[in-house]
N, C-alpha and C. Protein backbone atom coordinates (compact mmCIF):
# COMPACT_ATOMS: atom_id res chain seq x y z
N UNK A 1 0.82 -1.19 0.00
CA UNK A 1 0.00 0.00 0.00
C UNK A 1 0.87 1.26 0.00
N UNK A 2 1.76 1.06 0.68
CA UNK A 2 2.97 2.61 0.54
C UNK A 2 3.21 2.53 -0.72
N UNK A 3 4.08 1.58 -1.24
CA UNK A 3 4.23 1.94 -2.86
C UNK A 3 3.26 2.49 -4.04
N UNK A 4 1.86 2.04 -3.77
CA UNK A 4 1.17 2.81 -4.33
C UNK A 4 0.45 4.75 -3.77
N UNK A 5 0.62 4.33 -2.62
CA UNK A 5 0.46 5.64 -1.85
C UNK A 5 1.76 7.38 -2.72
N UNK A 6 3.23 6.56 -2.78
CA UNK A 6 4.13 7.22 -3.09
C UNK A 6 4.48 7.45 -4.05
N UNK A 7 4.00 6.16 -5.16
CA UNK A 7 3.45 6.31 -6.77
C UNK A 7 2.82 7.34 -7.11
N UNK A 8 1.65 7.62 -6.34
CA UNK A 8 1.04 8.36 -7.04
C UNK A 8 1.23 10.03 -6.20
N UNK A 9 1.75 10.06 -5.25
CA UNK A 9 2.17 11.45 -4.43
C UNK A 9 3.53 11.85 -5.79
N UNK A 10 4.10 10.90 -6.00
CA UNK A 10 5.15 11.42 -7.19
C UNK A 10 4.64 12.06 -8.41
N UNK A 11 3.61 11.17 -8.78
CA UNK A 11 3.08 11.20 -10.39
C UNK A 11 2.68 12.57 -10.36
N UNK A 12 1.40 13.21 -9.13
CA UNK A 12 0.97 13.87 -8.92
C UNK A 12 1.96 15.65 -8.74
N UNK A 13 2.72 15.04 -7.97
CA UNK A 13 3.92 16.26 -7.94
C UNK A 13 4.53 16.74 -9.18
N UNK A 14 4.96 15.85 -10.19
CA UNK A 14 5.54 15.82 -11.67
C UNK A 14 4.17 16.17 -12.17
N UNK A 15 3.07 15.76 -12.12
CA UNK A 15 2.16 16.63 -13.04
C UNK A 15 1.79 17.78 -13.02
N UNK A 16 1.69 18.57 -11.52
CA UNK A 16 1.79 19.96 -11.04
C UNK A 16 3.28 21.07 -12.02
N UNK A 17 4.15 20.12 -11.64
CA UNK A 17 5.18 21.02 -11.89
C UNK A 17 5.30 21.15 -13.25
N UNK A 18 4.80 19.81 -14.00
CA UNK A 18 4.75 19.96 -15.34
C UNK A 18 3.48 20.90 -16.28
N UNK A 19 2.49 20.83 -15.45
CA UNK A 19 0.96 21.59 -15.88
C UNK A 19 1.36 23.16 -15.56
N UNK A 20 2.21 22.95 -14.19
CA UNK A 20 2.35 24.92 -14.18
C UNK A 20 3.61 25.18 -15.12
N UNK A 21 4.62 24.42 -15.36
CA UNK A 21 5.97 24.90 -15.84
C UNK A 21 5.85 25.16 -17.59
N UNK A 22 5.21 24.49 -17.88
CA UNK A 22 5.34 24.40 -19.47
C UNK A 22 4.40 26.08 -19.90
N UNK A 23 3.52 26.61 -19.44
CA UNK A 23 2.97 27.50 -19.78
C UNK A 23 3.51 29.13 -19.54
N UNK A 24 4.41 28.96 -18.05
CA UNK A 24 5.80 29.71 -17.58
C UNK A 24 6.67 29.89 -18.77
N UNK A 25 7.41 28.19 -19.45
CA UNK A 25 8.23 28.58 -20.27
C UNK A 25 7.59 28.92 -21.53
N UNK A 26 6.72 28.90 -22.30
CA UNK A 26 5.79 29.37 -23.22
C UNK A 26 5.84 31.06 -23.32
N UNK A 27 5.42 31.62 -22.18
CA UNK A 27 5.08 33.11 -22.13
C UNK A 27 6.69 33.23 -21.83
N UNK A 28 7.81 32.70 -21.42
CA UNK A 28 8.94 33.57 -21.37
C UNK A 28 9.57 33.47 -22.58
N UNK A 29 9.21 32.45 -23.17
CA UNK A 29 10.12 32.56 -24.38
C UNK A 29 9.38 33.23 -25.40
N UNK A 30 8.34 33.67 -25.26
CA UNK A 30 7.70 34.86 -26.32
C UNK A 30 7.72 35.87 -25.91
N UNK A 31 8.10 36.34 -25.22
CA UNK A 31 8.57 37.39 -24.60
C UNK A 31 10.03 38.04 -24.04
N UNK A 32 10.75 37.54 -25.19
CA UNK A 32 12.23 37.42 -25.32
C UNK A 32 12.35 38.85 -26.17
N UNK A 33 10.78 39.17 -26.80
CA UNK A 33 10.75 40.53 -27.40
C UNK A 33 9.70 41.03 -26.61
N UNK A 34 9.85 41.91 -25.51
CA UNK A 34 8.74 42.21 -24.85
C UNK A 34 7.83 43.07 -25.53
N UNK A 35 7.51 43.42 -27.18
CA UNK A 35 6.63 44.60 -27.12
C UNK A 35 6.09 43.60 -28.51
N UNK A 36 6.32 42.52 -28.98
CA UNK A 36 6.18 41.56 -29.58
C UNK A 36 4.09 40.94 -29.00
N UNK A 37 3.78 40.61 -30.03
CA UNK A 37 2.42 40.15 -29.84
C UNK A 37 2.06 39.14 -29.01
N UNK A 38 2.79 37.98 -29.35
CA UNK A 38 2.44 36.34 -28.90
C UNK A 38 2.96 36.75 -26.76
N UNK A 39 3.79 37.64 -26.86
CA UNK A 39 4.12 38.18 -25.44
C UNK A 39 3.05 39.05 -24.79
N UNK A 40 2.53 39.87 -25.57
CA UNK A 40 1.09 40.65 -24.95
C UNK A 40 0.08 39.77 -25.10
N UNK A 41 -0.56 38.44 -25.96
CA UNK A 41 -1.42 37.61 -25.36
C UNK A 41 -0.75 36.60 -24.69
N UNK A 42 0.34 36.37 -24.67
CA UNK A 42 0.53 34.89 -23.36
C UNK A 42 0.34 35.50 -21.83
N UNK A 43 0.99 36.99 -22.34
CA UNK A 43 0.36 37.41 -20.56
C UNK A 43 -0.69 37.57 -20.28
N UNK A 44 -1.60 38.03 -21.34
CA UNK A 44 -3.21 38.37 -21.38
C UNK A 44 -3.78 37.43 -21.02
N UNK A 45 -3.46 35.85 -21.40
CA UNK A 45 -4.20 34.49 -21.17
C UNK A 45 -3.46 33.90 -20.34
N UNK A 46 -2.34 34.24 -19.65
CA UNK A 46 -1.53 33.64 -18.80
C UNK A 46 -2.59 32.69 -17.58
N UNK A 47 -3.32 33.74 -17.11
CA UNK A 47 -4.33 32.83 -16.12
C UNK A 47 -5.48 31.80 -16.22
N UNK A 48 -5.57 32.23 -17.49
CA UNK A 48 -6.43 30.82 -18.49
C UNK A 48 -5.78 29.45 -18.92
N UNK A 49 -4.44 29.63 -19.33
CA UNK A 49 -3.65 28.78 -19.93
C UNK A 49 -3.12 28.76 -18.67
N UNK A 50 -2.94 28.61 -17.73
CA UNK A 50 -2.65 27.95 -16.25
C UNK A 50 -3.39 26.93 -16.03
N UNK A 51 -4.52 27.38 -15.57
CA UNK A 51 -5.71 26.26 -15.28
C UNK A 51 -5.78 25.27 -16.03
N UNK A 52 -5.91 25.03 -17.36
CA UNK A 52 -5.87 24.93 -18.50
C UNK A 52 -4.79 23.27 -18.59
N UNK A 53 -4.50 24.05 -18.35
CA UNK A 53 -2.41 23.28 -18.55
C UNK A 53 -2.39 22.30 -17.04
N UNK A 54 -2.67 22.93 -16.06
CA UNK A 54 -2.46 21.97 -15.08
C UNK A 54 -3.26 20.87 -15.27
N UNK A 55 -4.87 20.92 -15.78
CA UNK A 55 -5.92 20.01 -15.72
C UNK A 55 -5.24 18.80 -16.90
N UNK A 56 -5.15 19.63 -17.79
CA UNK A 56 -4.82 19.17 -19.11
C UNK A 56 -3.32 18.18 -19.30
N UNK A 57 -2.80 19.15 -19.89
CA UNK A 57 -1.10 18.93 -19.79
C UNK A 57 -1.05 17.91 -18.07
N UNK A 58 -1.21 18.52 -16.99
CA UNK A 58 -0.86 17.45 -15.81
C UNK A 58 -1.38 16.39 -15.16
N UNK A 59 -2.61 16.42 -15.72
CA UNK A 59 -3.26 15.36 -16.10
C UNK A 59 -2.98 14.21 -16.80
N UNK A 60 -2.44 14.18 -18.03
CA UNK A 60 -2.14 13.61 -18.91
C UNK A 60 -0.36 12.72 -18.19
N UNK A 61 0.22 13.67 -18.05
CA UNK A 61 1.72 13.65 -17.23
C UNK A 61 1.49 12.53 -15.87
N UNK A 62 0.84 12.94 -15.22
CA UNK A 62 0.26 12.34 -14.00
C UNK A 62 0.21 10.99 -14.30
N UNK A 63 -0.99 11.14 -15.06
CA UNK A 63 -1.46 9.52 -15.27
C UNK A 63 -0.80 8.82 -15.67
N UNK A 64 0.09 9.42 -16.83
CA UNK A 64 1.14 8.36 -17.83
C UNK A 64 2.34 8.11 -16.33
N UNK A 65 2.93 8.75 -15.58
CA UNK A 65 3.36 8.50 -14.81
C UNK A 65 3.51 7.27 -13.39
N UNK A 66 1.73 7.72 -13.32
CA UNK A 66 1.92 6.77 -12.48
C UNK A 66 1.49 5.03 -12.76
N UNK A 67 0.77 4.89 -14.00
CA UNK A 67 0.96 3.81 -14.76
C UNK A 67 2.72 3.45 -15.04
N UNK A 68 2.99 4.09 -15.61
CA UNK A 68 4.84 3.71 -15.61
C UNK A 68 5.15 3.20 -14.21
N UNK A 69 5.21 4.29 -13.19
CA UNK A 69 5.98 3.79 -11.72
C UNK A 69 4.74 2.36 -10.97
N UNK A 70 3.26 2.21 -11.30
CA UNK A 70 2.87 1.01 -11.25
C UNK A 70 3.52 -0.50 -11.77
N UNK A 71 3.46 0.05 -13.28
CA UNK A 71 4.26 -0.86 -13.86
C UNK A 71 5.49 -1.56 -13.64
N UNK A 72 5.93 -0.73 -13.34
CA UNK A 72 8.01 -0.80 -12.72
C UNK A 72 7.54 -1.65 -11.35
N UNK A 73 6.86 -1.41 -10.62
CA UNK A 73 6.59 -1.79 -9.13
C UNK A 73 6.17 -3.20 -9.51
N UNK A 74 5.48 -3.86 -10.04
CA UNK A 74 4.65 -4.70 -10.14
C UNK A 74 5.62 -5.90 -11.33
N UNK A 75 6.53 -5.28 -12.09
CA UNK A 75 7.46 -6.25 -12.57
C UNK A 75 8.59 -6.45 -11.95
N UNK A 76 9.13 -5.90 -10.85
CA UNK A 76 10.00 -5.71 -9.61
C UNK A 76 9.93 -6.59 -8.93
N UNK A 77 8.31 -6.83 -8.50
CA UNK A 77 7.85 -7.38 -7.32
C UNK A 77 7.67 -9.29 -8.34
N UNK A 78 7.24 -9.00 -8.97
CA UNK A 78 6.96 -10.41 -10.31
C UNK A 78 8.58 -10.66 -10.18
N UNK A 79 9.35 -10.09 -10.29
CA UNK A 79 10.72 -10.43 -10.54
C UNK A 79 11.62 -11.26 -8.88
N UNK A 80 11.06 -10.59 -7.84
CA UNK A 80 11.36 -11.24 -6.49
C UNK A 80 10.86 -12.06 -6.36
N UNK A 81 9.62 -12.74 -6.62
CA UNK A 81 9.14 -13.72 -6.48
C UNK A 81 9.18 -15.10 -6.80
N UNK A 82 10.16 -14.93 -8.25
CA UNK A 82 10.67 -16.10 -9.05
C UNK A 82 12.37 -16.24 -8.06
């Protein structure tokens, strides 16, 4: 039960950081010209494409994650047993 408990406290952490980070580096790197367009709407939608991105984007991250670290756990454990 811990291994799945810590599976998914991981998956979950990597999907946060990945749902908020990718939309951070998005608006900074269009804004490498600050008077540039794609830089006046990434900040304009910055708080839309947050929400957005975490549900979405860390969602997606999350899940694929913690299927992977399930997976790994469960052929680990198949593997001690033989």
């Amino acid at each position: 039960m811990r291994s799945r408990r810590s599976s998914l406290l991981t998956a979950i952490s990597v999907g946060l950081v990945v749902g908020l980070g990718y939309p951070l580096v998005d608006v900074g790197l269009a804004c490498r010209v600050p008077i540039s367009e794609a830089c006046v709407w990434g900040k304009a939608y910055l708080p839309l494409t947050l929400g957005i991105s975490v549900v979405m984007v860390g969602g997606i991250v999350a899940g694929l994650l913690y299927a992977v670290l399930r997976w790994r756990h469960r052929s680990n454990s198949r593997d001690d047993a033989v």
